[in-house]
PDB file of N, CA and C in Angstrom:
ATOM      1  N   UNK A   1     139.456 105.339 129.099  1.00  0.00           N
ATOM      2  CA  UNK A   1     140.673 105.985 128.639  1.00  0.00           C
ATOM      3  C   UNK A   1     140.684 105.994 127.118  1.00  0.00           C
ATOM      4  N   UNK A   2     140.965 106.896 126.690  1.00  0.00           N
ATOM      5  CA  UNK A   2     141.029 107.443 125.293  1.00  0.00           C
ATOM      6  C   UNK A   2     142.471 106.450 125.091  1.00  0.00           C
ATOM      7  N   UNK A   3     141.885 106.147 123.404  1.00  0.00           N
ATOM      8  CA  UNK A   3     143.035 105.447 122.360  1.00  0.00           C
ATOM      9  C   UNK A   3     144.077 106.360 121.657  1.00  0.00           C
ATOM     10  N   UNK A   4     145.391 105.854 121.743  1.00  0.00           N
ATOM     11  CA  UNK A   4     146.010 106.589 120.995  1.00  0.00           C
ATOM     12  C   UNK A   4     145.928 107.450 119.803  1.00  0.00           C
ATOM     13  N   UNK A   5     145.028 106.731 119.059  1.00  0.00           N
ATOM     14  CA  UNK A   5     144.561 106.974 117.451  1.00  0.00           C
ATOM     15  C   UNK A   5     143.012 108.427 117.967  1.00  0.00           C
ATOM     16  N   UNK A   6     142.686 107.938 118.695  1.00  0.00           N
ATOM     17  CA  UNK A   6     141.547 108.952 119.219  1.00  0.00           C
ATOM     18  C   UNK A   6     142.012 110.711 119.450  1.00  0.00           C
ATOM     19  N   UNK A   7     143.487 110.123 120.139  1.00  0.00           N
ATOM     20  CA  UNK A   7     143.924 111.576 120.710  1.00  0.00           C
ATOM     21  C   UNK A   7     144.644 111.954 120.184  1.00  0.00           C
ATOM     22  N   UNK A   8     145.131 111.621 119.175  1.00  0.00           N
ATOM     23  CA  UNK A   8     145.396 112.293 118.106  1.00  0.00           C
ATOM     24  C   UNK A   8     144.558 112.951 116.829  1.00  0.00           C
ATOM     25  N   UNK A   9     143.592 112.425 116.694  1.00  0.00           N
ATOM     26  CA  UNK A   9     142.529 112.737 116.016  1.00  0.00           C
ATOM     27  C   UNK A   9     142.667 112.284 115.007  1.00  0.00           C
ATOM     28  N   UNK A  10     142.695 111.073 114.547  1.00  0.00           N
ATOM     29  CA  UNK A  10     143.253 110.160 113.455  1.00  0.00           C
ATOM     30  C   UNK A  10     141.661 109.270 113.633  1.00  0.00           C
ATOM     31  N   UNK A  11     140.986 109.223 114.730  1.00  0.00           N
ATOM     32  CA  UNK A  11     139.795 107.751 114.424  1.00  0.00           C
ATOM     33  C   UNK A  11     139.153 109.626 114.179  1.00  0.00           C
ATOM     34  N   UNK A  12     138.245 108.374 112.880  1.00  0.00           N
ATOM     35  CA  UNK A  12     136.972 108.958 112.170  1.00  0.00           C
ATOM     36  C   UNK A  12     136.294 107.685 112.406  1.00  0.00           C
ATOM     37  N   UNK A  13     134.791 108.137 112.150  1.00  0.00           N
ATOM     38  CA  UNK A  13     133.943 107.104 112.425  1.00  0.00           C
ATOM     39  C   UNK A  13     133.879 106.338 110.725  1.00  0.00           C
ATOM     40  N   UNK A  14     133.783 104.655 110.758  1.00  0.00           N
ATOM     41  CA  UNK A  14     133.878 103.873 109.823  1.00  0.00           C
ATOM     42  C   UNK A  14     133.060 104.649 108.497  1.00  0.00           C
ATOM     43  N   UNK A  15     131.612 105.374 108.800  1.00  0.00           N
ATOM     44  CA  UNK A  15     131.413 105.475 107.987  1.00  0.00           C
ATOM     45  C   UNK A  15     131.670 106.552 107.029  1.00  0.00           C
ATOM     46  N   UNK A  16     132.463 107.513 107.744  1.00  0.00           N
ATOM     47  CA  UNK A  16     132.915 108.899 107.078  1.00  0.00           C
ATOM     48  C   UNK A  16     133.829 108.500 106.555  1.00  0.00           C
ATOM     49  N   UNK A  17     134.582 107.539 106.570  1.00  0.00           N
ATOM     50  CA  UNK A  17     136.228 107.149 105.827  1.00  0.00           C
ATOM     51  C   UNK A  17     135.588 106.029 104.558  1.00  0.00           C
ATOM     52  N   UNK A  18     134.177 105.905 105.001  1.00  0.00           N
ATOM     53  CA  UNK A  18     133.831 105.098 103.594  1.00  0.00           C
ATOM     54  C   UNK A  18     133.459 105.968 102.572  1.00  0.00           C
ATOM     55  N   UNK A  19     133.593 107.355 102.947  1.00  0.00           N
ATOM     56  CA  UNK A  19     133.017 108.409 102.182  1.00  0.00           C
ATOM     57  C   UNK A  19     130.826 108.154 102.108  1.00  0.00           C
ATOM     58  N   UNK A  20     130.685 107.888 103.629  1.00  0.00           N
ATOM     59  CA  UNK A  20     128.996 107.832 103.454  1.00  0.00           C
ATOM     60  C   UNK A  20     128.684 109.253 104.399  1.00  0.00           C
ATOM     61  N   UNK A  21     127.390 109.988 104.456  1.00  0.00           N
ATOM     62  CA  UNK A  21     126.891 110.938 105.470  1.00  0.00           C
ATOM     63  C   UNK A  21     126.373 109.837 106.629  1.00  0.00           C
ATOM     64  N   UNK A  22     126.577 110.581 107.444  1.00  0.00           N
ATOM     65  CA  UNK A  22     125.495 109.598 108.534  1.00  0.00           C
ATOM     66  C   UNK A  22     124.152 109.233 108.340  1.00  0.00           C
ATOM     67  N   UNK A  23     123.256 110.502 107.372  1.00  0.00           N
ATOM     68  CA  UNK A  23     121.885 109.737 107.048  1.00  0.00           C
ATOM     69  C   UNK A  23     122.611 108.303 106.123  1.00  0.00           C
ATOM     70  N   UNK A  24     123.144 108.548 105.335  1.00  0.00           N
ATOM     71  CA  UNK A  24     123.092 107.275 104.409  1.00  0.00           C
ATOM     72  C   UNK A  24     123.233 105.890 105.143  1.00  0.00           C
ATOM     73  N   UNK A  25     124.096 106.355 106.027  1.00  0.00           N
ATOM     74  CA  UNK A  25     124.760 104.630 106.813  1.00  0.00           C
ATOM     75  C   UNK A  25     123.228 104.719 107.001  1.00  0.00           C
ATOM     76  N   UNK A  26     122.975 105.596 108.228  1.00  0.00           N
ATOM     77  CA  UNK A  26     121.285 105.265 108.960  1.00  0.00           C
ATOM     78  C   UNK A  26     120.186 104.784 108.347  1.00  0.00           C
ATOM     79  N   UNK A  27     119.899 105.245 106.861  1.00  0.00           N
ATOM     80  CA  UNK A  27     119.002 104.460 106.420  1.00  0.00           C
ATOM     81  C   UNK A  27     119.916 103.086 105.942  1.00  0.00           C
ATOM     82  N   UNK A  28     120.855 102.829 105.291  1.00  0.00           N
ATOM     83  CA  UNK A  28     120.975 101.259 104.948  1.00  0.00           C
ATOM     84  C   UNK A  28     120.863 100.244 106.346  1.00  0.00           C
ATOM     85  N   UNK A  29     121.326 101.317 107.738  1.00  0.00           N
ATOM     86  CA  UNK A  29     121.010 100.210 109.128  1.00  0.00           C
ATOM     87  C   UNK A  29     119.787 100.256 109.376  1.00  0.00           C
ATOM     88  N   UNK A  30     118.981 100.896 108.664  1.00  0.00           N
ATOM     89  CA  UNK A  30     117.893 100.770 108.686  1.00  0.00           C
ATOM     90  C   UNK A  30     116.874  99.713 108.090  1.00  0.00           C
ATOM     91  N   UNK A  31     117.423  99.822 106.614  1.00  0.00           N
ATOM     92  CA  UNK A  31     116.870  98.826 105.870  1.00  0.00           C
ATOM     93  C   UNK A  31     117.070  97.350 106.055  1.00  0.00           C
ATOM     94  N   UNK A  32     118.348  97.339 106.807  1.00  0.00           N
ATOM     95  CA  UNK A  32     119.045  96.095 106.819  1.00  0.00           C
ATOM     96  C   UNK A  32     118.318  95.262 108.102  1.00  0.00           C
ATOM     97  N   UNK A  33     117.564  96.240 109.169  1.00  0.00           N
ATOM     98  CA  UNK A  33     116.359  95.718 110.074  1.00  0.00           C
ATOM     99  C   UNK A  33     115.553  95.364 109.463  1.00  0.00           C
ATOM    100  N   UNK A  34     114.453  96.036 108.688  1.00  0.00           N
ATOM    101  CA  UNK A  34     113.487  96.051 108.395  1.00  0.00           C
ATOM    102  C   UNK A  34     113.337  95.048 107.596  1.00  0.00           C
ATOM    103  N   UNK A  35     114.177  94.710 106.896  1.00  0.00           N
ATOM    104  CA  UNK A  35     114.386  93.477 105.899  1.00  0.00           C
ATOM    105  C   UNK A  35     114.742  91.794 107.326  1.00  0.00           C
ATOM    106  N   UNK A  36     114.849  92.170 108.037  1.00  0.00           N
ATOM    107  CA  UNK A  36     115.283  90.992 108.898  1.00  0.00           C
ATOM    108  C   UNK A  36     113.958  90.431 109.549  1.00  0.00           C
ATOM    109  N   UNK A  37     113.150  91.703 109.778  1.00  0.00           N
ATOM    110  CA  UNK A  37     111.776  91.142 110.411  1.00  0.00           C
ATOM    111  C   UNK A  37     110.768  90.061 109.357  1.00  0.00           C
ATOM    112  N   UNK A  38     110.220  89.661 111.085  1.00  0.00           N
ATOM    113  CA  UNK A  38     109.138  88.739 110.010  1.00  0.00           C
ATOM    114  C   UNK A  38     107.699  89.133 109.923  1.00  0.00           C
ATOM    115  N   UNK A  39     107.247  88.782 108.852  1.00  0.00           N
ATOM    116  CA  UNK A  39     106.063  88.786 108.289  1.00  0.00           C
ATOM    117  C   UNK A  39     105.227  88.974 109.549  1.00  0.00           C
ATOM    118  N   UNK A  40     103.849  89.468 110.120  1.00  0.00           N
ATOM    119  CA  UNK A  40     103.806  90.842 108.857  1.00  0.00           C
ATOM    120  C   UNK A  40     104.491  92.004 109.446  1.00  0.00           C
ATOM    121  N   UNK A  41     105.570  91.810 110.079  1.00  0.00           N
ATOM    122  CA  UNK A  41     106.281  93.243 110.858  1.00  0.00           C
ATOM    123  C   UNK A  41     106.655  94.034 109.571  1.00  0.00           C
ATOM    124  N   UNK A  42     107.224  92.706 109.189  1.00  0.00           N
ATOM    125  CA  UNK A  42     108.406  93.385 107.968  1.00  0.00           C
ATOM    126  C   UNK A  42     107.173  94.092 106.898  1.00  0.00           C
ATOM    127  N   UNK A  43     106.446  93.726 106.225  1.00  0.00           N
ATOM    128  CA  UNK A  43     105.518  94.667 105.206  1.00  0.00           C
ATOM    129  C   UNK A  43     104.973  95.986 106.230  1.00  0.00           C
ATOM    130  N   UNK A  44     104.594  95.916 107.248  1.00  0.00           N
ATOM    131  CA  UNK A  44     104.183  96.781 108.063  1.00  0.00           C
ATOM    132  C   UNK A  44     105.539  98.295 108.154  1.00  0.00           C
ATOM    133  N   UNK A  45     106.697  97.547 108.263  1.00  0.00           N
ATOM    134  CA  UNK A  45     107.667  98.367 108.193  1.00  0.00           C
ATOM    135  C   UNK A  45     108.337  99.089 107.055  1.00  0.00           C
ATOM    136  N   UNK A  46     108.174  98.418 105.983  1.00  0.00           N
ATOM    137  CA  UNK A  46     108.214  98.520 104.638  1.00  0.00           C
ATOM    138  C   UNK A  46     107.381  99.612 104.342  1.00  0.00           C
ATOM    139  N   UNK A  47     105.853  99.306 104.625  1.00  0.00           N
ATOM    140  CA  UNK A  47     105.130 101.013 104.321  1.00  0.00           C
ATOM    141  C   UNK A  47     105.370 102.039 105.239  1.00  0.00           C
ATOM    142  N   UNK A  48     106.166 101.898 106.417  1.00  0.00           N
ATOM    143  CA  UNK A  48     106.929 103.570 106.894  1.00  0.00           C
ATOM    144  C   UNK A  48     107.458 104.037 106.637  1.00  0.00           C
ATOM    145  N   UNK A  49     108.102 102.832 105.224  1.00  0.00           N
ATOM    146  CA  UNK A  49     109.961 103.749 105.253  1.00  0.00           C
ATOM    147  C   UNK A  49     109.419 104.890 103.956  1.00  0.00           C
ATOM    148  N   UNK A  50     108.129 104.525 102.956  1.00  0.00           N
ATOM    149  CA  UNK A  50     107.889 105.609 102.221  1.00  0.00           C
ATOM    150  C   UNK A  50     107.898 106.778 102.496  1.00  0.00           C
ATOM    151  N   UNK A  51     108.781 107.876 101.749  1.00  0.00           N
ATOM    152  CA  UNK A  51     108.827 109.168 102.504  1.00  0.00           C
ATOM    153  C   UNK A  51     108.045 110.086 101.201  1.00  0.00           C
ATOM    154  N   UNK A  52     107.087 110.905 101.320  1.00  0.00           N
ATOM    155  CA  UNK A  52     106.225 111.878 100.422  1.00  0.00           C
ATOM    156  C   UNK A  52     106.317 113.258 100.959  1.00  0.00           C
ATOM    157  N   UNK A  53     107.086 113.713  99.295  1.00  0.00           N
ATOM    158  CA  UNK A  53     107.426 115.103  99.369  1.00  0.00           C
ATOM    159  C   UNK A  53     106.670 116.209  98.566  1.00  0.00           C
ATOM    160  N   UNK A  54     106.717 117.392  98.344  1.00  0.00           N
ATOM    161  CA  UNK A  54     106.502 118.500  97.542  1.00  0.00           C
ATOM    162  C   UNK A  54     107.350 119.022  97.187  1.00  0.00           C
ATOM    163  N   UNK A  55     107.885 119.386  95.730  1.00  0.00           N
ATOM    164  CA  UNK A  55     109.574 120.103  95.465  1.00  0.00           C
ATOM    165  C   UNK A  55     108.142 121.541  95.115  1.00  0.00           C
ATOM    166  N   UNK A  56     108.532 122.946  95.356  1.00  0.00           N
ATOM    167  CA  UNK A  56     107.633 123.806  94.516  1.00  0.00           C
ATOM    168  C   UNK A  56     109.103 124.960  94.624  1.00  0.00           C
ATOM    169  N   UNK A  57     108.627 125.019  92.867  1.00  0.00           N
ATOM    170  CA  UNK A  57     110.018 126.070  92.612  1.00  0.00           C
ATOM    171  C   UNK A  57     109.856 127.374  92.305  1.00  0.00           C
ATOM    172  N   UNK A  58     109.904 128.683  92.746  1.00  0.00           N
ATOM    173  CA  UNK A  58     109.229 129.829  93.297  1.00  0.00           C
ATOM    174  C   UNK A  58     109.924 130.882  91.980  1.00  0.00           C
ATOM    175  N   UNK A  59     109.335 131.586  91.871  1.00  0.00           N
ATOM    176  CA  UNK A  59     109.601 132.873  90.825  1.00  0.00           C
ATOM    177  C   UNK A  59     108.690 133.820  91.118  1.00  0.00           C
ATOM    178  N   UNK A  60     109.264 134.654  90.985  1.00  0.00           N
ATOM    179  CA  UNK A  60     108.799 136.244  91.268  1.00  0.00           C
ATOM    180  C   UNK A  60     108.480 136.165  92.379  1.00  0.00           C
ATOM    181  N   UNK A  61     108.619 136.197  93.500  1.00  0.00           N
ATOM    182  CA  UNK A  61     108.733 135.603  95.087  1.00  0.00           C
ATOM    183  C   UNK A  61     107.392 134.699  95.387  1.00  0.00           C
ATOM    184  N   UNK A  62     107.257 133.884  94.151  1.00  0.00           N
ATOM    185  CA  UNK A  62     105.664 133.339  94.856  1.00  0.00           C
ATOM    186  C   UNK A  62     106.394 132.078  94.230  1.00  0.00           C
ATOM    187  N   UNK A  63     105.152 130.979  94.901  1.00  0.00           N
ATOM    188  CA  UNK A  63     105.560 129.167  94.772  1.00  0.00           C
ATOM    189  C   UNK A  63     104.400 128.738  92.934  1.00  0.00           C
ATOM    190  N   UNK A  64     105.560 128.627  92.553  1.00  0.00           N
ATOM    191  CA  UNK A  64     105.098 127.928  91.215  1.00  0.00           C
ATOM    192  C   UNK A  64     104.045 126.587  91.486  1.00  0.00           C
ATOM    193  N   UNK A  65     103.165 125.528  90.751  1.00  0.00           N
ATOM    194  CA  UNK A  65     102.746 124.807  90.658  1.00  0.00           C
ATOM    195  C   UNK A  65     103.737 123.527  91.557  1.00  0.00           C
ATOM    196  N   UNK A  66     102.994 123.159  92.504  1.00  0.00           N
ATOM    197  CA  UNK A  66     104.143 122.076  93.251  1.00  0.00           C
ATOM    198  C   UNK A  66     104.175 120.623  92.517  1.00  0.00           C
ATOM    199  N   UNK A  67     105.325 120.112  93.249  1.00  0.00           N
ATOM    200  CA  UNK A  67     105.284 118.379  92.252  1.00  0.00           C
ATOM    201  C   UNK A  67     105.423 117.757  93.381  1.00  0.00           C
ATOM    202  N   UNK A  68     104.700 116.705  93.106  1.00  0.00           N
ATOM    203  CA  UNK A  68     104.335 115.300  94.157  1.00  0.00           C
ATOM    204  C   UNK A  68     105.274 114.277  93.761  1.00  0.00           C
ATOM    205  N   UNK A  69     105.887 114.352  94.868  1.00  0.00           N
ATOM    206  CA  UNK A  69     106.765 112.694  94.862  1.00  0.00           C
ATOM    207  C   UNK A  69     106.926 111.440  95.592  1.00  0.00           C
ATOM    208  N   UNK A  70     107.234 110.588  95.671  1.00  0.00           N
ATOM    209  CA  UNK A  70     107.360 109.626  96.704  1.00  0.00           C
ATOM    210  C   UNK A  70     109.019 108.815  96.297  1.00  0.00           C
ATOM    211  N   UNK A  71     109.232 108.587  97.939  1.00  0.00           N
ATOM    212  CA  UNK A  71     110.655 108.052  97.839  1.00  0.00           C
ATOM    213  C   UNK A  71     110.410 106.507  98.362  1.00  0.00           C
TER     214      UNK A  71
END
């Protein structure tokens, strides 16, 4: 059975009223695992969370020189 506050449409989820997106909560519940494991889970897990991108910024409808990043 639905909560009063529900059916009215008053509950938001905790983390939208903290002003976070859902990726953001997801990675800090994320980190907040990965940091709990033990050795060697935790370094093992530590090198997945690196994420490697390409930004390439386009003119005259073609892709300019791309840039390499890592998060």
């Amino acid at each position: 059975m639905a909560s009063p506050a529900a059916a009215s449409g008053l509950a938001v989820p905790f983390w939208r009223s903290a002003g976070m997106t859902y990726i953001t909560y997801s990675n800090i519940c994320a980190r907040l695992v990965r940091n709990c494991l033990k050795q060697p889970h935790r370094s093992e897990a530590l090198a997945r969370e690196k994420v490697h991108f390409t930004l390439s910024k386009w003119g005259e409808g073609k892709p300019n020189k791309p840039v390499y990043g890592v998060l």
